[in-house]
ModelCIF file with pLDDT and N, C-alpha, C, O atoms, coordinates in Angstrom:
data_MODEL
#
_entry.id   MODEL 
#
_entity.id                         1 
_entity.type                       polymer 
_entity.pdbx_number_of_molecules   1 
#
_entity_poly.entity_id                      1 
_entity_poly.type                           'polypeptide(L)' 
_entity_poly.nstd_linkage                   no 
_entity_poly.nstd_monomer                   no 
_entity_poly.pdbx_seq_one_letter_code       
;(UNK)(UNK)(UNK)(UNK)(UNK)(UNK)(UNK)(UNK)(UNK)(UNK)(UNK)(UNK)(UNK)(UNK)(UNK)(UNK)
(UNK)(UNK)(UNK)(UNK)(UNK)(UNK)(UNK)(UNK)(UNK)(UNK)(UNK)(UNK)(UNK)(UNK)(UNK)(UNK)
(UNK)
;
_entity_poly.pdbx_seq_one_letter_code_can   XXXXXXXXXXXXXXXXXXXXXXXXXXXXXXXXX 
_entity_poly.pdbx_strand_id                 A 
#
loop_
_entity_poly_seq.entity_id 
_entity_poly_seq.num 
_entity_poly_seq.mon_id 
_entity_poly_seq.hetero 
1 1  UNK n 
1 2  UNK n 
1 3  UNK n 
1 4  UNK n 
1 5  UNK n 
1 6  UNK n 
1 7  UNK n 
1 8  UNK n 
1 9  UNK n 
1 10 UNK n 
1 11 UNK n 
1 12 UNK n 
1 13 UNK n 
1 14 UNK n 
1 15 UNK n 
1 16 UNK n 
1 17 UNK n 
1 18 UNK n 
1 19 UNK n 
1 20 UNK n 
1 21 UNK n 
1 22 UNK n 
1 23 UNK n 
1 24 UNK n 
1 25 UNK n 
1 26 UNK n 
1 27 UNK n 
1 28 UNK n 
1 29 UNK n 
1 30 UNK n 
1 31 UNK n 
1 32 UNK n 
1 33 UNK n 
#
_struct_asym.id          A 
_struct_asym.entity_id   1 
#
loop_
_ma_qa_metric.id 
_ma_qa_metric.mode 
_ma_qa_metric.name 
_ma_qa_metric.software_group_id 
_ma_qa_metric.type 
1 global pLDDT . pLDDT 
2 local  pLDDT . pLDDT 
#
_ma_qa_metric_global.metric_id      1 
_ma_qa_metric_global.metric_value   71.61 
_ma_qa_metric_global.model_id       1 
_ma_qa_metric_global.ordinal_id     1 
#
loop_
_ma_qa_metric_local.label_asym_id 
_ma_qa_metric_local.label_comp_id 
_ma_qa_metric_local.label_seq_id 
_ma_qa_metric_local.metric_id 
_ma_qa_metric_local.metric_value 
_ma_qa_metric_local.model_id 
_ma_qa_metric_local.ordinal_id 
A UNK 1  2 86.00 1 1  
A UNK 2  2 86.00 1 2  
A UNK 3  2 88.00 1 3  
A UNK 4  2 86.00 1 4  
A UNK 5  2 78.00 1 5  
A UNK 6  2 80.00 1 6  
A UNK 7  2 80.00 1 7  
A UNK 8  2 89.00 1 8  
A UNK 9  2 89.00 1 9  
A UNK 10 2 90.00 1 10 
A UNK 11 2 87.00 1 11 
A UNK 12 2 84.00 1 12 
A UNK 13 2 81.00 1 13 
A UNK 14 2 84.00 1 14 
A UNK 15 2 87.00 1 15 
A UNK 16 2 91.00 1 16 
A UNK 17 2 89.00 1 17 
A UNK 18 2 86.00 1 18 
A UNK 19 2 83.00 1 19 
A UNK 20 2 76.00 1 20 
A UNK 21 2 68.00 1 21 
A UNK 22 2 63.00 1 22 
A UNK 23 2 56.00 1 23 
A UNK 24 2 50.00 1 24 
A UNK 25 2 47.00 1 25 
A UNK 26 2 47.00 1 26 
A UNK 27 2 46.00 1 27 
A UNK 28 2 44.00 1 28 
A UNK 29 2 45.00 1 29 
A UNK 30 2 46.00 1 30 
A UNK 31 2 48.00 1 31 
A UNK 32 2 49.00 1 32 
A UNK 33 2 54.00 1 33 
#
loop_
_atom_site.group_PDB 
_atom_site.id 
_atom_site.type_symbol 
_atom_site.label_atom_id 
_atom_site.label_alt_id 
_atom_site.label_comp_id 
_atom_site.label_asym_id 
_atom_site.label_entity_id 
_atom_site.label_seq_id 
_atom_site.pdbx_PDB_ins_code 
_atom_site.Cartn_x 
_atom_site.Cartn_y 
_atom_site.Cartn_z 
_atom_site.occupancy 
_atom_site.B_iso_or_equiv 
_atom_site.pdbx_formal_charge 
_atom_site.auth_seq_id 
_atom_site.auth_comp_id 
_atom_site.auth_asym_id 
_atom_site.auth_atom_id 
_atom_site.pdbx_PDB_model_num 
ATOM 1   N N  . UNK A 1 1  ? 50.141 -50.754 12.543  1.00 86.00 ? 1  UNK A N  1 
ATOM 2   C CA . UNK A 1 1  ? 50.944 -50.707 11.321  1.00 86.00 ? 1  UNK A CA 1 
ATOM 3   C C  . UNK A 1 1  ? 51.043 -49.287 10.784  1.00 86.00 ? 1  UNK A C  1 
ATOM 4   O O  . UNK A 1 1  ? 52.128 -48.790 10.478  1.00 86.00 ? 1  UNK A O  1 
ATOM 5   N N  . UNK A 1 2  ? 49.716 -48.555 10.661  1.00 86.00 ? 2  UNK A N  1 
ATOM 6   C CA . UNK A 1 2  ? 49.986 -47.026 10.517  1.00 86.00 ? 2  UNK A CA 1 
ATOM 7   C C  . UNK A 1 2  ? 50.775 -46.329 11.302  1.00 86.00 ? 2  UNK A C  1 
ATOM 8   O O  . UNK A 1 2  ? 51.593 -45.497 10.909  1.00 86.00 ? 2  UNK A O  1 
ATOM 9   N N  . UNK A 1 3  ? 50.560 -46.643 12.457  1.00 88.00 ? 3  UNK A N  1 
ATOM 10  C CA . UNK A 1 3  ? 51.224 -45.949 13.701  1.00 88.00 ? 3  UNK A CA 1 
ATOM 11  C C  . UNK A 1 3  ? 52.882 -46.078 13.391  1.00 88.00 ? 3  UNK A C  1 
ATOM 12  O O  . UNK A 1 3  ? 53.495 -45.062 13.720  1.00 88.00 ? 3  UNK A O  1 
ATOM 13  N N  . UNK A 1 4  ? 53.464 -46.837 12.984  1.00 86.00 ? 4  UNK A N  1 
ATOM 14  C CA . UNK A 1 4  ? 55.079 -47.590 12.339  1.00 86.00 ? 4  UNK A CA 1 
ATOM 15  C C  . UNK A 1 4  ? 55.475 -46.810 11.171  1.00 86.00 ? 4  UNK A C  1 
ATOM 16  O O  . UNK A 1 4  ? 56.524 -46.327 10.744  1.00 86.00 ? 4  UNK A O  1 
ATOM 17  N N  . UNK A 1 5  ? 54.076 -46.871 10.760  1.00 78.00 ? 5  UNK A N  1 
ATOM 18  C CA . UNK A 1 5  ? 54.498 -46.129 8.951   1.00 78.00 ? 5  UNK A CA 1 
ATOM 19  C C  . UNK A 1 5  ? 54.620 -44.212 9.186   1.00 78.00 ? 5  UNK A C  1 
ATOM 20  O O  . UNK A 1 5  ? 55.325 -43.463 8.510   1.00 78.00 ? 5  UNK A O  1 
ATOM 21  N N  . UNK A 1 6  ? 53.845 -43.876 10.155  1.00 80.00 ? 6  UNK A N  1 
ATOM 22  C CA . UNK A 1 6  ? 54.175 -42.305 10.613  1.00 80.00 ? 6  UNK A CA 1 
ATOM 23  C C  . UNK A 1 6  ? 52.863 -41.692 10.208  1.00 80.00 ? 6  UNK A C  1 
ATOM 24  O O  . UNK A 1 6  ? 52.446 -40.565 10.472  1.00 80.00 ? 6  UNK A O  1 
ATOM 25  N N  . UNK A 1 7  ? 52.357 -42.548 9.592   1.00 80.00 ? 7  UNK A N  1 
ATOM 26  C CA . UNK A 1 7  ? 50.864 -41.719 9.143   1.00 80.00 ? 7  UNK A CA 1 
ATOM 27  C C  . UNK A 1 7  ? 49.948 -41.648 10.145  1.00 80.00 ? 7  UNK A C  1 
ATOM 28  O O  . UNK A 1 7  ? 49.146 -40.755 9.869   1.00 80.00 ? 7  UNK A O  1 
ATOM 29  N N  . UNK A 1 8  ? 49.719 -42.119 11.074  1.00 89.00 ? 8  UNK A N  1 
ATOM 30  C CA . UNK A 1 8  ? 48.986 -42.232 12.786  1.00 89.00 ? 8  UNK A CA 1 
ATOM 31  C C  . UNK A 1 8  ? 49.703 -42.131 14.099  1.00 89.00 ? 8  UNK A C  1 
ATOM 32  O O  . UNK A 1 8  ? 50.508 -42.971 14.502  1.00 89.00 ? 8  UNK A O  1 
ATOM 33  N N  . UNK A 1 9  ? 49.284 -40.836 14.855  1.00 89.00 ? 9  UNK A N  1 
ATOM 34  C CA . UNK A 1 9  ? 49.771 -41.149 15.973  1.00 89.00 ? 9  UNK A CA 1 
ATOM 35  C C  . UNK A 1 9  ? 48.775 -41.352 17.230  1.00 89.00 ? 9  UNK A C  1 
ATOM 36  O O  . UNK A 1 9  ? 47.635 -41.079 16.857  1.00 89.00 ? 9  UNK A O  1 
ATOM 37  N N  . UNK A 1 10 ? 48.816 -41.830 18.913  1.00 90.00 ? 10 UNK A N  1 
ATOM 38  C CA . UNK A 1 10 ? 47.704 -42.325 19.353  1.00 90.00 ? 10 UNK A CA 1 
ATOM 39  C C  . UNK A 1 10 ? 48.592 -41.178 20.612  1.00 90.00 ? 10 UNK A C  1 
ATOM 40  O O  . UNK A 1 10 ? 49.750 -41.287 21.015  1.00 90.00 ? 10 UNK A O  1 
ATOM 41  N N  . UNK A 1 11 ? 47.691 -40.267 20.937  1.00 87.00 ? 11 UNK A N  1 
ATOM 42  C CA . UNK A 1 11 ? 47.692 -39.519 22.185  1.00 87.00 ? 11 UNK A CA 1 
ATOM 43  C C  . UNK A 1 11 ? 47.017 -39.959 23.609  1.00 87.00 ? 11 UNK A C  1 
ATOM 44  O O  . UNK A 1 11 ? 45.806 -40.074 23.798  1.00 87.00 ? 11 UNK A O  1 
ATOM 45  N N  . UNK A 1 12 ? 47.883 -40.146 24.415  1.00 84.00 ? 12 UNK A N  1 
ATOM 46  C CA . UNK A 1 12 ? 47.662 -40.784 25.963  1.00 84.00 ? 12 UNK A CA 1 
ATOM 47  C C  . UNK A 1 12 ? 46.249 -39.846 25.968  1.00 84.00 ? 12 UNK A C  1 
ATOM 48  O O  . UNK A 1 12 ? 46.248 -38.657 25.649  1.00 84.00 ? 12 UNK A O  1 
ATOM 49  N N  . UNK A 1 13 ? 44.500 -40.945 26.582  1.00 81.00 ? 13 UNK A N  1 
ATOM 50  C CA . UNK A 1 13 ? 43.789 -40.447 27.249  1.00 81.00 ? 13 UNK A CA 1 
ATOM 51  C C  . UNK A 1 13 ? 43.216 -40.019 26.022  1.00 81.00 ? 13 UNK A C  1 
ATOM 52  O O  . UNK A 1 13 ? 42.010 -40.230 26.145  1.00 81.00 ? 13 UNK A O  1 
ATOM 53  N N  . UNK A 1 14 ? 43.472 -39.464 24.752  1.00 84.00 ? 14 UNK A N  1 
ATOM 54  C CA . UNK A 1 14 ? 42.366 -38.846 23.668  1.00 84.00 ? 14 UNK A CA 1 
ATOM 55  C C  . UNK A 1 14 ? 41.808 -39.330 22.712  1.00 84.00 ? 14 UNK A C  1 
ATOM 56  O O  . UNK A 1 14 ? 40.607 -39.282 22.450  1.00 84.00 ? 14 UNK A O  1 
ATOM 57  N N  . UNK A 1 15 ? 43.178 -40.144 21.764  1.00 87.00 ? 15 UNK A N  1 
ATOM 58  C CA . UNK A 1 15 ? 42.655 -41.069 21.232  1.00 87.00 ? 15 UNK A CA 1 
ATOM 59  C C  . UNK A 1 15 ? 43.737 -41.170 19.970  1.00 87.00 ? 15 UNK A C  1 
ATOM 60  O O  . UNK A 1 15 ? 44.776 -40.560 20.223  1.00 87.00 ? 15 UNK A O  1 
ATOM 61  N N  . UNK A 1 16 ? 43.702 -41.997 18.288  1.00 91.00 ? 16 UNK A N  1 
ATOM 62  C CA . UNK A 1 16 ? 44.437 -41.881 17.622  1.00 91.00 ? 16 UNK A CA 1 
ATOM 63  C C  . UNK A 1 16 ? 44.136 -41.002 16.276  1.00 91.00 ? 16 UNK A C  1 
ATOM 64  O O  . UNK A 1 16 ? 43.240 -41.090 15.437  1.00 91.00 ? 16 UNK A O  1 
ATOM 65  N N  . UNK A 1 17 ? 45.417 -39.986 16.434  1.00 89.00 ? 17 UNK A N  1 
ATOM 66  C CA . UNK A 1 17 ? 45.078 -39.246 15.069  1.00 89.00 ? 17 UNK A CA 1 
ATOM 67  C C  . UNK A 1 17 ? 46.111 -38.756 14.128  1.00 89.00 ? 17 UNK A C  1 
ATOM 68  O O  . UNK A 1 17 ? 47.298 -38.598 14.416  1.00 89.00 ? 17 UNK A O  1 
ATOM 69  N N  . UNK A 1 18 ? 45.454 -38.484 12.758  1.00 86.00 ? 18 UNK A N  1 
ATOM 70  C CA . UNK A 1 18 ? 46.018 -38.358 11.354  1.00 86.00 ? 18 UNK A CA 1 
ATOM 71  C C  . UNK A 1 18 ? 47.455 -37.235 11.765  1.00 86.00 ? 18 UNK A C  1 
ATOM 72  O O  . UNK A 1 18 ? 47.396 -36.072 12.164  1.00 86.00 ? 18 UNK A O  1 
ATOM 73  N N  . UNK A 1 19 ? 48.615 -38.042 11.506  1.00 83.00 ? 19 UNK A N  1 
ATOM 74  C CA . UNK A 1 19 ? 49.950 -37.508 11.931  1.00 83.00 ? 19 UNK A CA 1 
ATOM 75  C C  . UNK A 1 19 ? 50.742 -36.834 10.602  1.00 83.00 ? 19 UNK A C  1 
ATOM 76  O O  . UNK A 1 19 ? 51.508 -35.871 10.570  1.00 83.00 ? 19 UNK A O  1 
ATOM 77  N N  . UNK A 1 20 ? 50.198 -37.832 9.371   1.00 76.00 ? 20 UNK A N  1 
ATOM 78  C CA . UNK A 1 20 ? 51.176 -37.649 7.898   1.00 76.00 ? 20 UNK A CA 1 
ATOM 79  C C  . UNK A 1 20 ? 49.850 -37.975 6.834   1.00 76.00 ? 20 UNK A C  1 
ATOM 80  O O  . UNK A 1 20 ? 48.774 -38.511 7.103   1.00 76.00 ? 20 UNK A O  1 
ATOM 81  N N  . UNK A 1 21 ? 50.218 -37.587 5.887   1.00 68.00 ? 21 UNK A N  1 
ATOM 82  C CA . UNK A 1 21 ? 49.641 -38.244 4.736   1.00 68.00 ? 21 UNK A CA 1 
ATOM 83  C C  . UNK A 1 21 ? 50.737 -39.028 3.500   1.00 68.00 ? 21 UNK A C  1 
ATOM 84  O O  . UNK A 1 21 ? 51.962 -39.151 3.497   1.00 68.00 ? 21 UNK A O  1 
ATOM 85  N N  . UNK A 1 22 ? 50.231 -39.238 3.024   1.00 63.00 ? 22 UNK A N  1 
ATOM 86  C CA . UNK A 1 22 ? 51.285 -40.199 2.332   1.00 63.00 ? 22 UNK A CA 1 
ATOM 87  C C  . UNK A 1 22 ? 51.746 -39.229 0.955   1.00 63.00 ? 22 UNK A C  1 
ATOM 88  O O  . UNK A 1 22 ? 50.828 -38.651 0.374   1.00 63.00 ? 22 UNK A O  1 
ATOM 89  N N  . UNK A 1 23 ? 52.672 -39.114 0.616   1.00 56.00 ? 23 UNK A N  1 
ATOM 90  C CA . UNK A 1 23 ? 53.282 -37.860 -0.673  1.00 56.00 ? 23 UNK A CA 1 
ATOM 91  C C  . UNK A 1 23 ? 52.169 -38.062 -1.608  1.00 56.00 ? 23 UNK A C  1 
ATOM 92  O O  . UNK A 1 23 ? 51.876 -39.121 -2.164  1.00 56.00 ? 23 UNK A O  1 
ATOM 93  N N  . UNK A 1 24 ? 51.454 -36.676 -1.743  1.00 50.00 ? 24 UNK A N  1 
ATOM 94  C CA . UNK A 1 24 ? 50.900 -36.378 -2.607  1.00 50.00 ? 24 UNK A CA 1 
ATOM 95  C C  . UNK A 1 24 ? 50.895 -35.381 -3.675  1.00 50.00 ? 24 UNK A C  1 
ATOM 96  O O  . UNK A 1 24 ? 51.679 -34.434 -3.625  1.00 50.00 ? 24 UNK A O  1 
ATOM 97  N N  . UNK A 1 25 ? 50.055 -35.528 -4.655  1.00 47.00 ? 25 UNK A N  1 
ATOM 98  C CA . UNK A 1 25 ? 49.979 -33.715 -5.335  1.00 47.00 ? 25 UNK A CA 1 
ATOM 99  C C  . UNK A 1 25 ? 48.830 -34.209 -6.597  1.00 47.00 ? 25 UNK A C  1 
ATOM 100 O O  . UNK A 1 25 ? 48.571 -35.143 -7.357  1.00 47.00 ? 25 UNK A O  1 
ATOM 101 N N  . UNK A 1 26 ? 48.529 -33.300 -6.327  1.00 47.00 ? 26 UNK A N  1 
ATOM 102 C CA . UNK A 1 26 ? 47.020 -33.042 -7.563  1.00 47.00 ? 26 UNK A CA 1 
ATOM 103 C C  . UNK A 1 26 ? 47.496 -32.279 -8.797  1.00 47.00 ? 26 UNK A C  1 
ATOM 104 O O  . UNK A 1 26 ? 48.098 -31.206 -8.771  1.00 47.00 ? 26 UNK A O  1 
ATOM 105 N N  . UNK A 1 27 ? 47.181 -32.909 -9.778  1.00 46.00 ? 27 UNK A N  1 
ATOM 106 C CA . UNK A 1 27 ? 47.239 -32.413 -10.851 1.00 46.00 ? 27 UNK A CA 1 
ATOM 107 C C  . UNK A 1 27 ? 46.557 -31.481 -11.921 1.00 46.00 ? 27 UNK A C  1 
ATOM 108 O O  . UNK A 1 27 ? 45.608 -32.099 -12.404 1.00 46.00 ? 27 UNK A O  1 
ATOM 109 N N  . UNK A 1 28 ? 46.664 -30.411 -12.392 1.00 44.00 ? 28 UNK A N  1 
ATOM 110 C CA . UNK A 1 28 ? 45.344 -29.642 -13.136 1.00 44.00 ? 28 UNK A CA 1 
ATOM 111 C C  . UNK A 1 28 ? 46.461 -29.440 -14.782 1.00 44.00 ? 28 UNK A C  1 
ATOM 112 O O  . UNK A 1 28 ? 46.106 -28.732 -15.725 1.00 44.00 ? 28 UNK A O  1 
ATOM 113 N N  . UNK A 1 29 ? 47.409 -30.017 -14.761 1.00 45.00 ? 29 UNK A N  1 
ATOM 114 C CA . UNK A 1 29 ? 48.404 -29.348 -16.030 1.00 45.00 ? 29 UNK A CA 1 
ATOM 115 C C  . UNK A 1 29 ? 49.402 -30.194 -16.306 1.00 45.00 ? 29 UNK A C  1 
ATOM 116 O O  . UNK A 1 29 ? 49.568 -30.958 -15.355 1.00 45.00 ? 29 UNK A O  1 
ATOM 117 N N  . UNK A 1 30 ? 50.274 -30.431 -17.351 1.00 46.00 ? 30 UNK A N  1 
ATOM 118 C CA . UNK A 1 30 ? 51.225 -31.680 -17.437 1.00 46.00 ? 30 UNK A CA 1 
ATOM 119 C C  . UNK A 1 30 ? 52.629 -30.420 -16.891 1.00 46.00 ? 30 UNK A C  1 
ATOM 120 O O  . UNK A 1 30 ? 52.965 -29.294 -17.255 1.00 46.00 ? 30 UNK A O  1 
ATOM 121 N N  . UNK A 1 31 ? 53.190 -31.596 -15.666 1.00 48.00 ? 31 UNK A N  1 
ATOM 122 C CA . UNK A 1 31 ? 54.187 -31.046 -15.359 1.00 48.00 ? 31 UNK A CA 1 
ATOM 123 C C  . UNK A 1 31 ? 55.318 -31.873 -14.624 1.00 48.00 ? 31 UNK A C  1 
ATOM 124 O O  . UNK A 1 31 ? 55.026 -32.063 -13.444 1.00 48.00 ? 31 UNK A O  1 
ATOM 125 N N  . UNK A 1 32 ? 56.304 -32.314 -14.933 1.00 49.00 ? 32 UNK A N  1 
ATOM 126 C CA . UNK A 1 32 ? 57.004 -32.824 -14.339 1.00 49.00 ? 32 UNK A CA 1 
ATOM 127 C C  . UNK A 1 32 ? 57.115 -33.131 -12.675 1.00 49.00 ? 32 UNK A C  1 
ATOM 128 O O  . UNK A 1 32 ? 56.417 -32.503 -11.879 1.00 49.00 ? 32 UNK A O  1 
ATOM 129 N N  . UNK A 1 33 ? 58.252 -34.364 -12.170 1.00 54.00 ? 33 UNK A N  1 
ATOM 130 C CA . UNK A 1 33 ? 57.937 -34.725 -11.175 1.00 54.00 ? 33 UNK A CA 1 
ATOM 131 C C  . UNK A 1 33 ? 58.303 -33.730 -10.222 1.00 54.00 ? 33 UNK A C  1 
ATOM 132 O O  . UNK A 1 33 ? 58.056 -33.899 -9.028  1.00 54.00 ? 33 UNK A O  1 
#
């Protein structure tokens, strides 16, 4: 299901890994989107 969503991909022979993260952003201040 990750693998579909783009956030995982699985490399022949190595194994499965972190492809995307999902939209983020950290906040320290009020600021629009």
């Amino acid at each position: 299901l990750l693998v579909i969503a783009g956030l995982l991909e699985r490399k022949h022979g190595s194994g499965t890994y972190i492809k995307e993260k999902d939209v983020h952003h950290e906040n320290a201040s009020l600021k629009g989107f």
